[in-house]
Protein backbone atom coordinates (compact mmCIF):
# COMPACT_ATOMS: atom_id res chain seq x y z
CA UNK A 1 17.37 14.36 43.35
CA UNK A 2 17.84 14.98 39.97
CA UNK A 3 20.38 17.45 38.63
CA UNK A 4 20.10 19.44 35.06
CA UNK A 5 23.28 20.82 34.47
CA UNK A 6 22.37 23.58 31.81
CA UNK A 7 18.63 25.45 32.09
CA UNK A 8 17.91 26.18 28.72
CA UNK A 9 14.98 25.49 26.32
CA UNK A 10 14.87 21.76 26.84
CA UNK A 11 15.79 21.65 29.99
CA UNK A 12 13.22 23.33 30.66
CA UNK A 13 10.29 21.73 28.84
CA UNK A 14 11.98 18.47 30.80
CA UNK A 15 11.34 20.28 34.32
CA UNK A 16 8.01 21.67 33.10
CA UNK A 17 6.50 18.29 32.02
CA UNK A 18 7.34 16.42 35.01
CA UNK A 19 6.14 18.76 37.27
CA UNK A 20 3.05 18.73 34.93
CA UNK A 21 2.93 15.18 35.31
CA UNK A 22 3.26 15.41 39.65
CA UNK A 23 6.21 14.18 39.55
CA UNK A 24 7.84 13.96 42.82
CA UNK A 25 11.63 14.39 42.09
CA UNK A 26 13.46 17.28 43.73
CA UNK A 27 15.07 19.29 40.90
CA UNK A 28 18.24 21.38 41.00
CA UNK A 29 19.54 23.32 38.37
CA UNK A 30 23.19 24.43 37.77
CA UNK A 31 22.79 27.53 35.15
CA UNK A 32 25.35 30.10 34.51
CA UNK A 33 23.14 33.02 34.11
CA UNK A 34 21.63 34.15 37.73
CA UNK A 35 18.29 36.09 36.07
CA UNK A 36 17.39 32.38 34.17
CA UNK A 37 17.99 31.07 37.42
CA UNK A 38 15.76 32.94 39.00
CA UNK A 39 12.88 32.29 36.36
CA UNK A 40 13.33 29.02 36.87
CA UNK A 41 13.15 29.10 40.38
CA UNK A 42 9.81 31.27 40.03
CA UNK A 43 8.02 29.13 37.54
CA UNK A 44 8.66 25.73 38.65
CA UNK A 45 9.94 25.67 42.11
CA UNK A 46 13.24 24.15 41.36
CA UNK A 47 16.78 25.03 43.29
CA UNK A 48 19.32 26.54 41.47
CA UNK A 49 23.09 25.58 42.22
CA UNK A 50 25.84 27.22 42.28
CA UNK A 51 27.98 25.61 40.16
CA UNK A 52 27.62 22.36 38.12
CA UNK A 53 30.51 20.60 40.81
CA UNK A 54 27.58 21.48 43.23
CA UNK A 55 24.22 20.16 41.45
CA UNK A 56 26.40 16.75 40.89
CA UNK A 57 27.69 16.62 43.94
CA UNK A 58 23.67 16.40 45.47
CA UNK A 59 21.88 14.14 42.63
CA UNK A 60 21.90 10.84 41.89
CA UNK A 61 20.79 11.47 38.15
CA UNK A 62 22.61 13.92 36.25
CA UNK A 63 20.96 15.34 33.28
CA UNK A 64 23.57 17.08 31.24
CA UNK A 65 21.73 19.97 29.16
CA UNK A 66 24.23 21.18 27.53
CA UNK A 67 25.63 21.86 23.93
CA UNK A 68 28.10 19.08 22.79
CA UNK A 69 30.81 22.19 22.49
CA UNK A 70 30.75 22.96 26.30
CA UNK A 71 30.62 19.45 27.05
CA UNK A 72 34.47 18.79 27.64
CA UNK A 73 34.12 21.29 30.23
CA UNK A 74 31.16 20.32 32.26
CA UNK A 75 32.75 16.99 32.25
CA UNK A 76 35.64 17.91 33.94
CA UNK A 77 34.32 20.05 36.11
CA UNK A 78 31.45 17.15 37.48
CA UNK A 79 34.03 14.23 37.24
CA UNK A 80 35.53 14.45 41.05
CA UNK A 81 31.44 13.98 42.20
CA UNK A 82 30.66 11.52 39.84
CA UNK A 83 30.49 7.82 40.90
CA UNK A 84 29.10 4.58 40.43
CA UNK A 85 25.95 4.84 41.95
CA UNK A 86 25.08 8.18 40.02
CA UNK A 87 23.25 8.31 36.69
CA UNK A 88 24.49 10.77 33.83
CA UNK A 89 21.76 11.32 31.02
CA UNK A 90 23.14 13.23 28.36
CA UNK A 91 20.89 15.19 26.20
CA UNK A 92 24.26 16.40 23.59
CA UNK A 93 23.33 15.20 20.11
CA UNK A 94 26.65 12.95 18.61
CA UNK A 95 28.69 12.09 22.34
CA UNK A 96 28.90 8.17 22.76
CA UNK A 97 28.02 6.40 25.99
CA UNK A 98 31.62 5.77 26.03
CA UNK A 99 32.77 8.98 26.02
CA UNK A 100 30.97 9.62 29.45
CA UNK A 101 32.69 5.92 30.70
CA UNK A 102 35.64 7.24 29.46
CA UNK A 103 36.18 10.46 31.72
CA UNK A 104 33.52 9.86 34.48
CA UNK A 105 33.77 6.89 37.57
CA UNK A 106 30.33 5.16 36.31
CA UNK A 107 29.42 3.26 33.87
CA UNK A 108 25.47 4.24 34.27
CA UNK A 109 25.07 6.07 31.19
CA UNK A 110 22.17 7.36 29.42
CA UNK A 111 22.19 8.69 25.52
CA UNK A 112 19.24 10.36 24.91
CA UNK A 113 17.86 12.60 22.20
CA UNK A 114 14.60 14.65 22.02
CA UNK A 115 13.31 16.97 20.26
CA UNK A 116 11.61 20.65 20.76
CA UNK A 117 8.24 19.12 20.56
CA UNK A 118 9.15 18.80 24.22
CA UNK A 119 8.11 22.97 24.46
CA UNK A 120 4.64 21.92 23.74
CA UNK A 121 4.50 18.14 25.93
CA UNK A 122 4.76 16.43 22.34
CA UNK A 123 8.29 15.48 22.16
CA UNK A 124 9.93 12.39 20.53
CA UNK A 125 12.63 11.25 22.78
CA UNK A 126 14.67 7.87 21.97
CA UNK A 127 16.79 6.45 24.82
CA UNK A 128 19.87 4.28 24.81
CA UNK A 129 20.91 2.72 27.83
CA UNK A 130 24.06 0.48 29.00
CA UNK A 131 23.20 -2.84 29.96
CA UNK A 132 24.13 -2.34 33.28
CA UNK A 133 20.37 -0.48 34.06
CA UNK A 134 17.97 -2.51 36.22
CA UNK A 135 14.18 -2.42 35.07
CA UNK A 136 13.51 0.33 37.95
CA UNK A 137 16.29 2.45 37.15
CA UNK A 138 14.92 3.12 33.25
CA UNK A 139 11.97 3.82 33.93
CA UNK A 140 12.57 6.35 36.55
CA UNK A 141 14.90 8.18 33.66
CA UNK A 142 12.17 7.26 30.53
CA UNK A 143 9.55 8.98 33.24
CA UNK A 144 11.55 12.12 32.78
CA UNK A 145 10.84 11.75 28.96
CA UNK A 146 7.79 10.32 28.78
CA UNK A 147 6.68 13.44 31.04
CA UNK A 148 7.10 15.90 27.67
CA UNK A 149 6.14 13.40 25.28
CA UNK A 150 6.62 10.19 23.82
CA UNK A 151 9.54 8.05 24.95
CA UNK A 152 11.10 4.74 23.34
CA UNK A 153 14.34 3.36 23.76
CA UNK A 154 16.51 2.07 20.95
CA UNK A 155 20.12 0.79 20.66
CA UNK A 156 22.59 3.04 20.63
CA UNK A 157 24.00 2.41 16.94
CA UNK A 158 20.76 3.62 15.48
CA UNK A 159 21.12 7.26 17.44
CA UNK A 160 23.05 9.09 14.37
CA UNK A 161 20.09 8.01 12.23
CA UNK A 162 17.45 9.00 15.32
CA UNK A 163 19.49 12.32 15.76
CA UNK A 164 18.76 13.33 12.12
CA UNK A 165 15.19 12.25 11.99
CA UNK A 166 13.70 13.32 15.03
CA UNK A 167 16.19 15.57 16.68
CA UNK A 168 16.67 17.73 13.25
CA UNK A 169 13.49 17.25 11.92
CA UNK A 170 11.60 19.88 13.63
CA UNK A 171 13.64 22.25 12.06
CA UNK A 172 13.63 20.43 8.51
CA UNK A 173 9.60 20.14 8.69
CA UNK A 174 9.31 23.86 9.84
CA UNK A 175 11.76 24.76 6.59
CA UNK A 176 8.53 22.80 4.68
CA UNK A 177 6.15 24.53 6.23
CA UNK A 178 8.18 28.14 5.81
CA UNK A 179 8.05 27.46 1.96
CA UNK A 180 4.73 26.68 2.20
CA UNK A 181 3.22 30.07 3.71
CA UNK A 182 6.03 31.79 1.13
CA UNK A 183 4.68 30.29 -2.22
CA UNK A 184 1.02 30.99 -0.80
CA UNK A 185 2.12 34.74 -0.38
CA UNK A 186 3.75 34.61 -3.65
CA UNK A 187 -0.11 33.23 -4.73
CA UNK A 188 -1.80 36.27 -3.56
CA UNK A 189 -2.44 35.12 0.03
CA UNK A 190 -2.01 37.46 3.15
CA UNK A 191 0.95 35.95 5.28
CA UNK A 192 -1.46 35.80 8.39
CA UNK A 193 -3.89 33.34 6.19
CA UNK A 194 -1.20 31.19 4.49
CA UNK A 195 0.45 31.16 8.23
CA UNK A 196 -3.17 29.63 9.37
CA UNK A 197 -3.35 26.99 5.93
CA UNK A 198 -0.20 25.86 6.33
CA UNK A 199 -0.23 25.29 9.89
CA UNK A 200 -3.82 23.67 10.37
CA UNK A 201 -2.95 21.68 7.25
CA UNK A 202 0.25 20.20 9.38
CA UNK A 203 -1.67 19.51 12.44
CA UNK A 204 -5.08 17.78 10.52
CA UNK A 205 -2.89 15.30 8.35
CA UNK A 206 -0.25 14.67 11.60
CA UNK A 207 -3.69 13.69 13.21
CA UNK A 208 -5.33 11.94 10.37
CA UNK A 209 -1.55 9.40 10.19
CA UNK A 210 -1.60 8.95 13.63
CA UNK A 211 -3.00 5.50 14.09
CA UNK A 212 -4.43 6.13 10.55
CA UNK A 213 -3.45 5.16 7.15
CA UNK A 214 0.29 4.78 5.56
CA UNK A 215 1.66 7.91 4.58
CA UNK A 216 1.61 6.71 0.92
CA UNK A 217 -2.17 5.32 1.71
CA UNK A 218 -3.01 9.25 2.44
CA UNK A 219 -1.28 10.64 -0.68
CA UNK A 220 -3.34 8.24 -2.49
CA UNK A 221 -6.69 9.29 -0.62
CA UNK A 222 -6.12 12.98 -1.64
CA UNK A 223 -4.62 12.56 -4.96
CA UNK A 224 -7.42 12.45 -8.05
CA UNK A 225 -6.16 11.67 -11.74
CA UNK A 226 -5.14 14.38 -13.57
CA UNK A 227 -6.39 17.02 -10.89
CA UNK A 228 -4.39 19.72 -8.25
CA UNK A 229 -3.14 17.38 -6.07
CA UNK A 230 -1.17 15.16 -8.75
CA UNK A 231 0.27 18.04 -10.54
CA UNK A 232 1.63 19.23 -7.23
CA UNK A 233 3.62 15.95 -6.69
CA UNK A 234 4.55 15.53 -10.23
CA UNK A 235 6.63 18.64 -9.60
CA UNK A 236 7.97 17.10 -6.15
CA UNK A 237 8.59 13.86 -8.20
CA UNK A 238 10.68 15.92 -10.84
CA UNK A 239 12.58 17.72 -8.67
CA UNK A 240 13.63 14.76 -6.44
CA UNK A 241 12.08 15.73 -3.25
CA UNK A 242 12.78 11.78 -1.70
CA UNK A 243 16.57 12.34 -2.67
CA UNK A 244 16.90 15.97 -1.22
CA UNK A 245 15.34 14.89 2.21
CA UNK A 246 17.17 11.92 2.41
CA UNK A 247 20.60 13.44 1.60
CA UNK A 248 19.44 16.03 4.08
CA UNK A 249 19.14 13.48 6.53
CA UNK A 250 22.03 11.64 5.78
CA UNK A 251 24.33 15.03 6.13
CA UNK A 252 22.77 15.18 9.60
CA UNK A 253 23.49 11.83 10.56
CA UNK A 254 27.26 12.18 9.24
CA UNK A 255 27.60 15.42 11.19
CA UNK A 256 25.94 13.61 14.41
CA UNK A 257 28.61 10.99 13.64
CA UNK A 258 31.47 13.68 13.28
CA UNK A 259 30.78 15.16 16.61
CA UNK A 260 31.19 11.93 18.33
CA UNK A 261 35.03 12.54 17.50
């Protein structure tokens, strides 16, 4: 059985892709609100707990769903049915592997982060596991994953940098795209048809670089000498666009390293 303490948003794109995927698992789901329990129940036939002492106490993989401020709590309150033959899979962006060791009585820990691509079955989730994981055990947790999306696992010493690329970059690209509709408004455009450009725009090149050329490769492709396209980036080029995403990113990734403390 596997356990998702927390039913919120990603939880639930997590339930909904692997019962999209026939996956066999029986689900439980400790969630503090009773009418979200009861949704859940409704949509995808999972059982709701009550209490997060009593979804640990019946799975042997515990997904914990929850924000990394509640987390101290939930901890405490799982710990006395926690032990070494359970799995905890922590969804929190910026708590260590070790801080699970630390307070819980196994060392099978999983650090995982995806994104809200997961809503749609497109997610990008990277996974981090101890050593102490036999070849069965991840894949029966990177089939949770890999049910909502794509799936890869990396060491955990890369996950600050992982948190700020993939876990906040929905939210950084969607800022993009926001300006985008906003200056096409501001260029006469209704906000329904710059809503469509922008967005059709985002999903043709995503498709066009996957498996396709090199970002830089496509830049090049649409770019002529002296026409639209290269007066566009020139501006992006002046105003540092490079250095404001990557200081962007690296504030993420020293916030993601701040709540590990």
């Amino acid at each position: 059985m596997i356990a998702f303490i927390g039913g919120g948003n990603m939880a639930e794109a997590l339930i909904s892709g692997m019962k999209q995927a026939g996956s066999k698992e029986e689900v439980i789901v400790s969630e503090p609100r009773q009418e979200r329990c009861r949704e859940l129940e409704r949509l995808y036939g999972v059982t709701c707990a009550t209490g997060n002492a009593d979804a640990a106490k019946k799975a042997g993989i515990i997904v914990l769903a929850v924000k990394p401020q509640q987390m101290d709590e939930v901890v405490a309150e799982i710990a006395p049915h926690v032990d070494g033959k359970k799995t905890i899979v922590s969804i929190a962006a910026g708590i260590t592997i070790q801080y699970y060791v630390d307070r819980l009585k196994t060392d099978r820990v999983v650090r995982v982060m995806p994104n809200m691509g997961a809503l749609k079955g497109e997610s990008m989730s990277v996974l981090s596991f101890c050593d102490c994981f036999g070849d069965a055990d991840t894949n029966r947790v990177k089939e949770i994953f890999m049910s909502s999306g794509v799936a890869i696992c990396l060491p955990e010493k890369h996950m600050d940098a992982v948190t700020a690329l993939s876990g906040s970059g929905p939210a950084f690209i969607a800022l993009f795209i926001e300006c985008m509709i906003e200056a096409g408004v501001s260029l006469g455009l209704s906000r329904d048809d710059a809503t469509v450009l922008a967005l059709q725009t985002l999903r043709g090149t995503t498709e066009v670089l996957d498996g396709g050329p090199a970002p830089g490769k496509l830049i090049e492709m649409v770019r002529s000498p002296g026409g639209t396209t290269a007066e566009g980036l020139s501006t992006f080029e002046d105003k540092d666009l490079a250095g404001v995403v990557r200081a962007a990113l690296e504030a993420a990734a020293r916030r993601s390293k701040e709540l590990a403390k």
